[in-house]
Each structure stands twice: as C-alpha cells, then as structure tokens.
PDB file of N, CA and C in Angstrom:
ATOM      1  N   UNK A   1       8.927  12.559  18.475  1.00  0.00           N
ATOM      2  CA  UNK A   1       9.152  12.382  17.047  1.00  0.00           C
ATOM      3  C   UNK A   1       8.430  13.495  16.298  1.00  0.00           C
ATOM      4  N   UNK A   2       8.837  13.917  15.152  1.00  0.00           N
ATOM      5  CA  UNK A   2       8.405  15.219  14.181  1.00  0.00           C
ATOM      6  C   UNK A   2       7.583  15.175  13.677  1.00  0.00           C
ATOM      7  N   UNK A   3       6.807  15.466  13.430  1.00  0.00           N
ATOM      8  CA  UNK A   3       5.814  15.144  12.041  1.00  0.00           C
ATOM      9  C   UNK A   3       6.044  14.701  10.793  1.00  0.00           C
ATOM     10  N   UNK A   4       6.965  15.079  10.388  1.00  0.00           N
ATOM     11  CA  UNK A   4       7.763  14.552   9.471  1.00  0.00           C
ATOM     12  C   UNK A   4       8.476  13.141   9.074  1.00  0.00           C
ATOM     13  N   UNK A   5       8.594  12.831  10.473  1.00  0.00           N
ATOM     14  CA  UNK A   5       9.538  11.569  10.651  1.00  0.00           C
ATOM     15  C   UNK A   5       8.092  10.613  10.780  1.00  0.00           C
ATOM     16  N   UNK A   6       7.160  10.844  11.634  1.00  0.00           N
ATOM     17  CA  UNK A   6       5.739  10.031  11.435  1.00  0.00           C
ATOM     18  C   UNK A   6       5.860   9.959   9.925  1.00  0.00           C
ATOM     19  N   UNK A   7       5.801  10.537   9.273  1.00  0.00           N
ATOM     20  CA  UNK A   7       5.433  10.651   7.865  1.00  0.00           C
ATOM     21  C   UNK A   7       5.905   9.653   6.983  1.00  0.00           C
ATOM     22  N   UNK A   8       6.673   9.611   6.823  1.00  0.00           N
ATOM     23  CA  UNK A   8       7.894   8.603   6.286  1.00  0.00           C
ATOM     24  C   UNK A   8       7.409   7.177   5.899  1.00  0.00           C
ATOM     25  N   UNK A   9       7.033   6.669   5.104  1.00  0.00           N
ATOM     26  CA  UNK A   9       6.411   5.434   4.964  1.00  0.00           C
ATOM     27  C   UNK A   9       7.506   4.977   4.253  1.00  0.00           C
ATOM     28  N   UNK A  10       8.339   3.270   4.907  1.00  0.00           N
ATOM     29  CA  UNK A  10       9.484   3.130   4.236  1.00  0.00           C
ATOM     30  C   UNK A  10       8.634   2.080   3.435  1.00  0.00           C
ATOM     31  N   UNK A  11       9.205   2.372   1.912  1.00  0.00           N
ATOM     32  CA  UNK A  11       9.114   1.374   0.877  1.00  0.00           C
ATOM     33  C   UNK A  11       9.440  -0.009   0.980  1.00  0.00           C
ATOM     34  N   UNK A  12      10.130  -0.520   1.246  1.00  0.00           N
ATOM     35  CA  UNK A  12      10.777  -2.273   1.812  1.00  0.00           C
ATOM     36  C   UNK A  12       9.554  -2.882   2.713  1.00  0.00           C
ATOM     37  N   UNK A  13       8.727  -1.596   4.102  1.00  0.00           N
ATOM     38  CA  UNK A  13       8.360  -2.027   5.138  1.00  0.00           C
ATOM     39  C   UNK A  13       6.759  -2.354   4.001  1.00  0.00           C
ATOM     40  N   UNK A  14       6.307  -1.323   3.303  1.00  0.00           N
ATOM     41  CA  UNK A  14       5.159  -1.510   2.595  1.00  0.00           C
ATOM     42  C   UNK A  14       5.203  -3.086   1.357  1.00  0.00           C
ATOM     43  N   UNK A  15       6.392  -2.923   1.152  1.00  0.00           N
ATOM     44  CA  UNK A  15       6.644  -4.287  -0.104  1.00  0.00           C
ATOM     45  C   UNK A  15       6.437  -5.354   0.991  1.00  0.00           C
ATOM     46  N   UNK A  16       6.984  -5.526   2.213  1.00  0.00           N
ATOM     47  CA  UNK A  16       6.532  -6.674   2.703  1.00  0.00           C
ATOM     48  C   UNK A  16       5.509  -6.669   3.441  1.00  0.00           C
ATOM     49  N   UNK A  17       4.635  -5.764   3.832  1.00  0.00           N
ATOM     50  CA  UNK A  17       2.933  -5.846   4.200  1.00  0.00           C
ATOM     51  C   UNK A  17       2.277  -6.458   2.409  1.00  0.00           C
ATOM     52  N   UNK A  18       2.523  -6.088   1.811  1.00  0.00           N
ATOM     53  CA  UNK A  18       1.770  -6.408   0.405  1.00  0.00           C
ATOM     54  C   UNK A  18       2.062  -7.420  -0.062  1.00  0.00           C
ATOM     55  N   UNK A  19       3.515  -7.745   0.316  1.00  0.00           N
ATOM     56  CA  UNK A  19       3.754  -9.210  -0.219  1.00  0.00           C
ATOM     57  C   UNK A  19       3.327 -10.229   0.769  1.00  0.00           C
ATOM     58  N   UNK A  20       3.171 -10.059   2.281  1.00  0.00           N
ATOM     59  CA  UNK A  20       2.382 -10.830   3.186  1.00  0.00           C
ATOM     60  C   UNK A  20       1.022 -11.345   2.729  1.00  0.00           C
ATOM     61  N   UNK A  21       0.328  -9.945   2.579  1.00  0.00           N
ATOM     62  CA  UNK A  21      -1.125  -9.998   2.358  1.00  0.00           C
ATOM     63  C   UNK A  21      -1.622 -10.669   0.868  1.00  0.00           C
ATOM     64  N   UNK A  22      -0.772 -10.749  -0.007  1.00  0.00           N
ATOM     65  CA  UNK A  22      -0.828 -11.507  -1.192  1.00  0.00           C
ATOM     66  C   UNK A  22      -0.530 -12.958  -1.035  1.00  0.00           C
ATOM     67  N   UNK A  23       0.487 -13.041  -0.127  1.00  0.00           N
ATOM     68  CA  UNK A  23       0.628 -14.422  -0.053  1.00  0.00           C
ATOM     69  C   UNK A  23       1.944 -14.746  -1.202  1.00  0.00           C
ATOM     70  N   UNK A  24       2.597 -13.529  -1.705  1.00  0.00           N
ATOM     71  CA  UNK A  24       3.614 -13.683  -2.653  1.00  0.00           C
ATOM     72  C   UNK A  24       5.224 -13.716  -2.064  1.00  0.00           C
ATOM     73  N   UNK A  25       6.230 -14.018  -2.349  1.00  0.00           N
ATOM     74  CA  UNK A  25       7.583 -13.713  -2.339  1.00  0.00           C
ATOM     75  C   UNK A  25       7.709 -12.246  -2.219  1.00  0.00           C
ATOM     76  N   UNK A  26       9.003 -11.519  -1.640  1.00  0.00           N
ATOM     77  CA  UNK A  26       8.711 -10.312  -1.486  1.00  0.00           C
ATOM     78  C   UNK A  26       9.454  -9.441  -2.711  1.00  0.00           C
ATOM     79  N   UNK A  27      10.026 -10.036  -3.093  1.00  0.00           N
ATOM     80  CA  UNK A  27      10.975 -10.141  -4.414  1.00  0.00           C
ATOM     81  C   UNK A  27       9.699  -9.985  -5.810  1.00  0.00           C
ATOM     82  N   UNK A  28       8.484 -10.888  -5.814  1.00  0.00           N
ATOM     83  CA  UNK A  28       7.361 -10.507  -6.646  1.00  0.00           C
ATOM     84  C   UNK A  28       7.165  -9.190  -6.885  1.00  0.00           C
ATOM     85  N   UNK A  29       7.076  -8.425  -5.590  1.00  0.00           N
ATOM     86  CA  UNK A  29       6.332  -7.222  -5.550  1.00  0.00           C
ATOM     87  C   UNK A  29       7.364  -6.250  -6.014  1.00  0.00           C
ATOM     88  N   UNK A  30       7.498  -6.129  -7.309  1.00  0.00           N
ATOM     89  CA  UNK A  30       8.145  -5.024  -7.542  1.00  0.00           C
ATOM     90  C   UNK A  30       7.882  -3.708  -7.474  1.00  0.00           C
ATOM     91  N   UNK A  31       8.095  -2.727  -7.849  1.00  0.00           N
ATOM     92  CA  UNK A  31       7.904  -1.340  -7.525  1.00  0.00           C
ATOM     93  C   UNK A  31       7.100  -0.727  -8.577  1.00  0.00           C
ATOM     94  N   UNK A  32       6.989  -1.051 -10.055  1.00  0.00           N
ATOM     95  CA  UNK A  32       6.085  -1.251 -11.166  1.00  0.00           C
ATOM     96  C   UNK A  32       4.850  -2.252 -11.219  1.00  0.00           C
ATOM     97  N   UNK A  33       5.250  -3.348 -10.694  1.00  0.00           N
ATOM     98  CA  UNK A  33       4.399  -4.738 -10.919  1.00  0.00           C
ATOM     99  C   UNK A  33       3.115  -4.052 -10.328  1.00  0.00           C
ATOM    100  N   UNK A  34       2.238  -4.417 -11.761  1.00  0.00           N
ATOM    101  CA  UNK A  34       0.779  -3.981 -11.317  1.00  0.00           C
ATOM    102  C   UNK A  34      -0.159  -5.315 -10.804  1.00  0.00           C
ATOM    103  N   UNK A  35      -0.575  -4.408  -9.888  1.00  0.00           N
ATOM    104  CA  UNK A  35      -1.472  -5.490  -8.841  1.00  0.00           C
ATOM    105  C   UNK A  35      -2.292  -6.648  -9.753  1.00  0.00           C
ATOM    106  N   UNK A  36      -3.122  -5.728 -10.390  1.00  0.00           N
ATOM    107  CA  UNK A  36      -4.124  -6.560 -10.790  1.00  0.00           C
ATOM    108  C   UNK A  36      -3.382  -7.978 -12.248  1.00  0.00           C
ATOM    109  N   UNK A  37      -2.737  -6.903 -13.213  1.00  0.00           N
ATOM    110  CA  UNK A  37      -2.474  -7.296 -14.397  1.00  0.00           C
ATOM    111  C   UNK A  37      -0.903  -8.555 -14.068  1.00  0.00           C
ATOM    112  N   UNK A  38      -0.087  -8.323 -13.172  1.00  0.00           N
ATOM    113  CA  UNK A  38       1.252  -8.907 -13.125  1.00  0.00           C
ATOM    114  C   UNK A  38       1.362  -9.762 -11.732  1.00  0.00           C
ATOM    115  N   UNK A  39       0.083  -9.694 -10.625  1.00  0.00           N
ATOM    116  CA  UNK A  39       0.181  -9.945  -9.740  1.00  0.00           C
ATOM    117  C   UNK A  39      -0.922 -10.577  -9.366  1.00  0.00           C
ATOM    118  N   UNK A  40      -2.072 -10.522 -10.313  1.00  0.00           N
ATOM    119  CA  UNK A  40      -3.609 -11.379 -10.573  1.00  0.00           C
ATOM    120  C   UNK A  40      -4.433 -11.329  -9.054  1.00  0.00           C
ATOM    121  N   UNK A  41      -4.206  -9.482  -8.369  1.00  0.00           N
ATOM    122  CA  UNK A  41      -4.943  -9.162  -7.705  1.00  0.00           C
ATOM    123  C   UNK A  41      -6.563  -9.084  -7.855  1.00  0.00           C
ATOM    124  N   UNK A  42      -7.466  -9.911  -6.937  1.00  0.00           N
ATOM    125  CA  UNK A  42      -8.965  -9.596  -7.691  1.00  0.00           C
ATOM    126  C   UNK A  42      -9.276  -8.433  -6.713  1.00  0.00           C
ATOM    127  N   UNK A  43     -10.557  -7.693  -7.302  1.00  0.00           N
ATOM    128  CA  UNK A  43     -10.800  -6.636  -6.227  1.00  0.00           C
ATOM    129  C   UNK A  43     -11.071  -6.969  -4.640  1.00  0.00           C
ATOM    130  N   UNK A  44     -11.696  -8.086  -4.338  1.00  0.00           N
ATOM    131  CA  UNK A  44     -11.648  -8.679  -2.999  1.00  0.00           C
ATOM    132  C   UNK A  44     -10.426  -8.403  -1.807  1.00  0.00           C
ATOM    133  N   UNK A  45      -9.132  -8.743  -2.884  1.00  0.00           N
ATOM    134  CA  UNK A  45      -7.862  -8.482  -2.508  1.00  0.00           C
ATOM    135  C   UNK A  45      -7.190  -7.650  -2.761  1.00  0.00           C
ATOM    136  N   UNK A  46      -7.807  -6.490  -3.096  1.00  0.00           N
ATOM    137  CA  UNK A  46      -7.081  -5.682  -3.138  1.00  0.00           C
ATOM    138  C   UNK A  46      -7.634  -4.483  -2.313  1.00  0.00           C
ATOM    139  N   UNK A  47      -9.246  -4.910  -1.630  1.00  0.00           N
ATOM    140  CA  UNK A  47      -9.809  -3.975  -0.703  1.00  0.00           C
ATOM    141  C   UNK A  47      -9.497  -4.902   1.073  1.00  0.00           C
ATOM    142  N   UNK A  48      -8.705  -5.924   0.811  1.00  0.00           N
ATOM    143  CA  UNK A  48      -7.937  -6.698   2.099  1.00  0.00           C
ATOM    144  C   UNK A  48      -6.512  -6.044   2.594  1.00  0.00           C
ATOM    145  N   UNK A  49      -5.871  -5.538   0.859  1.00  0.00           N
ATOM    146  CA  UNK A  49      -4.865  -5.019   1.182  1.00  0.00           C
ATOM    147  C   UNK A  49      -4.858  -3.507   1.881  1.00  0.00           C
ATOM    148  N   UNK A  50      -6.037  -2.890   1.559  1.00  0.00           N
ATOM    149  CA  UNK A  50      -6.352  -1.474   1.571  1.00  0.00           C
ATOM    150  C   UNK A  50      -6.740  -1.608   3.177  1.00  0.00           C
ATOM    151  N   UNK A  51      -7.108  -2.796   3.865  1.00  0.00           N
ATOM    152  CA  UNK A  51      -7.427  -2.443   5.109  1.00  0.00           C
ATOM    153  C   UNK A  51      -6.355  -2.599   6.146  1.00  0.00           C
ATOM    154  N   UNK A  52      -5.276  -3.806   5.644  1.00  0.00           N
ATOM    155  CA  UNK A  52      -4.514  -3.537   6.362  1.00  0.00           C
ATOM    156  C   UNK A  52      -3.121  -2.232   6.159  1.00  0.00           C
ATOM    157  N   UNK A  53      -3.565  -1.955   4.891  1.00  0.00           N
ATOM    158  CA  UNK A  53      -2.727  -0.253   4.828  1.00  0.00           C
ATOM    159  C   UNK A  53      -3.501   0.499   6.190  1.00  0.00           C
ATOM    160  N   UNK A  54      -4.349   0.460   6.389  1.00  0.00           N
ATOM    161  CA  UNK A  54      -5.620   1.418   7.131  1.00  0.00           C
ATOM    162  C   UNK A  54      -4.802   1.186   8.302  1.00  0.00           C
ATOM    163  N   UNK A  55      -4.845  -0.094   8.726  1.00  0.00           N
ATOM    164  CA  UNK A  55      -4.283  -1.048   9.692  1.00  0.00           C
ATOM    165  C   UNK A  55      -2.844  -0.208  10.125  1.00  0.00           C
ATOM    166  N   UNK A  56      -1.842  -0.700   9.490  1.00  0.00           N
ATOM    167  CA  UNK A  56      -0.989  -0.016   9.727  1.00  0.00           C
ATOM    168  C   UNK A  56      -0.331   1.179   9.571  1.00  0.00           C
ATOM    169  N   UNK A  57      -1.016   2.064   9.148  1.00  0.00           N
ATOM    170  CA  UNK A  57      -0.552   3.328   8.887  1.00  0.00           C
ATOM    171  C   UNK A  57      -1.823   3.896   9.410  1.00  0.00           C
ATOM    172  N   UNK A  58      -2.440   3.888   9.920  1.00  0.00           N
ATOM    173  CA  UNK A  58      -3.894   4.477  10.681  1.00  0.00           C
ATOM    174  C   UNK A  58      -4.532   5.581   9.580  1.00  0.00           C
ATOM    175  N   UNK A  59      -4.328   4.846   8.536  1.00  0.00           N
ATOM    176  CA  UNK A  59      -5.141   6.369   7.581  1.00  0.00           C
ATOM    177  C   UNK A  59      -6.294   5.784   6.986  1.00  0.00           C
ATOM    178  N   UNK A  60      -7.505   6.597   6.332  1.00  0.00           N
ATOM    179  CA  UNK A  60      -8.129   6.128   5.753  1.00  0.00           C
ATOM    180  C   UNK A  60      -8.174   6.210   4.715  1.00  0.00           C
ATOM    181  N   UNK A  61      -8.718   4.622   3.698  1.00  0.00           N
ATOM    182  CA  UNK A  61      -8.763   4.795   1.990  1.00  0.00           C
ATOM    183  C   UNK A  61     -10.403   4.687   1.782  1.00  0.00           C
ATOM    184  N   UNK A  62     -10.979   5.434   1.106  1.00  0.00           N
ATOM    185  CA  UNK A  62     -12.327   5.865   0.761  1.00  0.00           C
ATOM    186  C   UNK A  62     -12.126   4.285  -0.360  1.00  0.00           C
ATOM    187  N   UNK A  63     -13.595   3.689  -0.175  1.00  0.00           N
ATOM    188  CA  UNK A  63     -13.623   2.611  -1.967  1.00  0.00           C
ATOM    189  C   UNK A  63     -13.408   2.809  -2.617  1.00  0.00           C
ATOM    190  N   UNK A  64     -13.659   4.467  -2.848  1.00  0.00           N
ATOM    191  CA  UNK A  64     -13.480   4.491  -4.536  1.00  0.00           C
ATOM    192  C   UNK A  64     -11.818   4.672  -4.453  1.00  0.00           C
ATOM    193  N   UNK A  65     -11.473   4.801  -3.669  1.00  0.00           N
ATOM    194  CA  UNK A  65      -9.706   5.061  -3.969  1.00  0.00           C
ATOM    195  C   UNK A  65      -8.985   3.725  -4.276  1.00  0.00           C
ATOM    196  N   UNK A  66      -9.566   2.390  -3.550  1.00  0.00           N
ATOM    197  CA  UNK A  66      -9.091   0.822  -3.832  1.00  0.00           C
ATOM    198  C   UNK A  66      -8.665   0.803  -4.918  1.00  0.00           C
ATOM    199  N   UNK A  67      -9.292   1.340  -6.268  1.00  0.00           N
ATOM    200  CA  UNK A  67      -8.943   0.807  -7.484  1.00  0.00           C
ATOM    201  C   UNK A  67      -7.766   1.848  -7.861  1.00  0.00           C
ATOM    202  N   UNK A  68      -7.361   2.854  -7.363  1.00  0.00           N
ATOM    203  CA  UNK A  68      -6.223   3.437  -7.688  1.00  0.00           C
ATOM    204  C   UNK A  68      -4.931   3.019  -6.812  1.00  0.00           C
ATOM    205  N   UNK A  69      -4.983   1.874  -6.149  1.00  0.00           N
ATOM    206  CA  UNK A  69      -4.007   1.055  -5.825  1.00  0.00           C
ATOM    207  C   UNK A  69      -3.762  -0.136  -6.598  1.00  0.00           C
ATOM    208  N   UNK A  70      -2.886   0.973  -7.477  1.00  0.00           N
ATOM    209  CA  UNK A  70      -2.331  -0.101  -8.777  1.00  0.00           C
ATOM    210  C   UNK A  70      -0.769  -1.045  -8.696  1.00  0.00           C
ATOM    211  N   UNK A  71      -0.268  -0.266  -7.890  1.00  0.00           N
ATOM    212  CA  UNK A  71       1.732  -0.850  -7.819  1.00  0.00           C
ATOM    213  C   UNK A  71       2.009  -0.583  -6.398  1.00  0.00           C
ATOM    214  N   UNK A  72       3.129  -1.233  -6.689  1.00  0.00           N
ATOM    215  CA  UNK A  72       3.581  -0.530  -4.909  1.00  0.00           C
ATOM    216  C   UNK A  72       4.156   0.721  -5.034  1.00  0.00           C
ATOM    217  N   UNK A  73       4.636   1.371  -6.069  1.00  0.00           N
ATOM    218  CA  UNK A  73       5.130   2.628  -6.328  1.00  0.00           C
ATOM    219  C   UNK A  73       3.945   4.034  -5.718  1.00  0.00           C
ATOM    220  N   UNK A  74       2.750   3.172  -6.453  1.00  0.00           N
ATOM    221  CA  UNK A  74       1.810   4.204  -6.775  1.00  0.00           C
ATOM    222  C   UNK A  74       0.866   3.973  -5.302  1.00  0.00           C
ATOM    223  N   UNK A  75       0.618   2.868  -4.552  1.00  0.00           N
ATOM    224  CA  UNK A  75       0.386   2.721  -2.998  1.00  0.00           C
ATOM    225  C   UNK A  75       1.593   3.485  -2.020  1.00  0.00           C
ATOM    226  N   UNK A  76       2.558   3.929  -2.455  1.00  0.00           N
ATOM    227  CA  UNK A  76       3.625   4.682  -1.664  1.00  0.00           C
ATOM    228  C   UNK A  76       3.342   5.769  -1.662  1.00  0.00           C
ATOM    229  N   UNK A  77       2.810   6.679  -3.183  1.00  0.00           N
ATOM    230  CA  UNK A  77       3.007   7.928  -2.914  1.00  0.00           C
ATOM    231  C   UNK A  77       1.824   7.940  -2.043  1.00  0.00           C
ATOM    232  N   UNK A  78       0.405   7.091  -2.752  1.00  0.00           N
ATOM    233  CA  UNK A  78      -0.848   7.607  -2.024  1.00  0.00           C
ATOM    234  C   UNK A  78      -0.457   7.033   0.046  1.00  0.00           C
ATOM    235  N   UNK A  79       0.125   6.133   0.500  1.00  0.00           N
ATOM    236  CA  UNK A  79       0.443   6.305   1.400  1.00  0.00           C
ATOM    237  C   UNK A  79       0.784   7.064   2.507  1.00  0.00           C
ATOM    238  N   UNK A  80       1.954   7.719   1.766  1.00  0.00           N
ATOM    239  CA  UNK A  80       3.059   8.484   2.190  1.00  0.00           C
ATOM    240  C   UNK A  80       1.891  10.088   2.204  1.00  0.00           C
ATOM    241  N   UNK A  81       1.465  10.586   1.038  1.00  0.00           N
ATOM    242  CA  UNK A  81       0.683  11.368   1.156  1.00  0.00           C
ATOM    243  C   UNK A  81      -0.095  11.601   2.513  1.00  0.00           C
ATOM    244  N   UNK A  82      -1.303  10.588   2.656  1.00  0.00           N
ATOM    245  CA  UNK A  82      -2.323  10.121   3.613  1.00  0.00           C
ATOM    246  C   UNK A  82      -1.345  10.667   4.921  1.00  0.00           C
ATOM    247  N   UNK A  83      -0.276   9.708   4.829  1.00  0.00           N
ATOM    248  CA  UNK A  83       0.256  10.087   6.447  1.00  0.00           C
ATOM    249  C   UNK A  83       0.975  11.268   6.917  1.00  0.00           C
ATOM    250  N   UNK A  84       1.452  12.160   6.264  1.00  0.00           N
ATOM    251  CA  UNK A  84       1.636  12.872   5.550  1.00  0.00           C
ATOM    252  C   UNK A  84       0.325  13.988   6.401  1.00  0.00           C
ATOM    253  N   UNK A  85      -0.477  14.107   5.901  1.00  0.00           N
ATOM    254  CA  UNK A  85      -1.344  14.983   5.769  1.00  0.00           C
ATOM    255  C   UNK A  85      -2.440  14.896   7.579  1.00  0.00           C
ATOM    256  N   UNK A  86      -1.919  13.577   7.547  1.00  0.00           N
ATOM    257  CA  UNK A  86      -2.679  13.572   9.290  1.00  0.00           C
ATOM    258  C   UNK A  86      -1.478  14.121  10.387  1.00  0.00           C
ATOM    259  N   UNK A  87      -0.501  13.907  10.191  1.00  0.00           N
ATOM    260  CA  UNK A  87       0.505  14.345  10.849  1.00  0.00           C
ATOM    261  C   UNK A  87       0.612  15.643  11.538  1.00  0.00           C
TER     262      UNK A  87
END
C-alpha cells in the first residue's frame, strides 16, 4: 500500500469512532456539530476521544491539541494531516 493510501482517513469511519466513544447516534455527529457546545462534550471526553484517535490511527495528539478538537470536520483535517505526515 502507498503512502498515500495509508493516509486517507475516511470521514464515515471517524463519525462512527466518535459517535461510539460519545455514546451518541451516528447521525448526531455531524460534520459542523461542535463537540463541546452541540454535543455537551466535557474535557474528560474529549481527551477519551483523543486517545482512541491515537488508538486507531497510531498518531499522536499533544494536550494542548485536545481542545482544538472541536467538530468532526475539524478532527478530520487534524487527523488526516497527522497520518499524513507519518506516512
């Protein structure tokens, strides 16, 4: 497989790790819907979600980056980036 194709973080596969780990419908997690404000993420849970990103995409998120996992839009690019860049 390419480096490239490693790279690839599909959006659907990330909406339903996040909607697992929330404990929400997967349909909740929209692509805007902000974690904290629309989705009543506390920081606890949202450094649970950050580990199993770690988890499955083998990358690492520094703490201070947790709080810039605001949407699933905005966990895609920083995702996709991360894997991306180890590749």
């Amino acid at each position: 497989m390419s480096g490239n194709q490693q790279a690839r973080v599909d959006l659907e596969d990330l909406r339903a790790l996040i909607a697992e780990e929330l404990e929400l419908p997967v349909d909740e997690v929209t692509d805007k819907a902000h974690l904290k404000n629309d989705l009543d993420v506390d920081s606890l849970t949202a450094m649970e979600v950050a580990v199993q990103l770690e988890k499955k995409y083998r990358i690492k998120i520094a703490e201070e980056e947790i709080p810039l996992l605001t949407s699933l839009e905005i966990i895609h690019e920083i995702v996709s980036a991360k894997t991306a860049a180890a590749s």
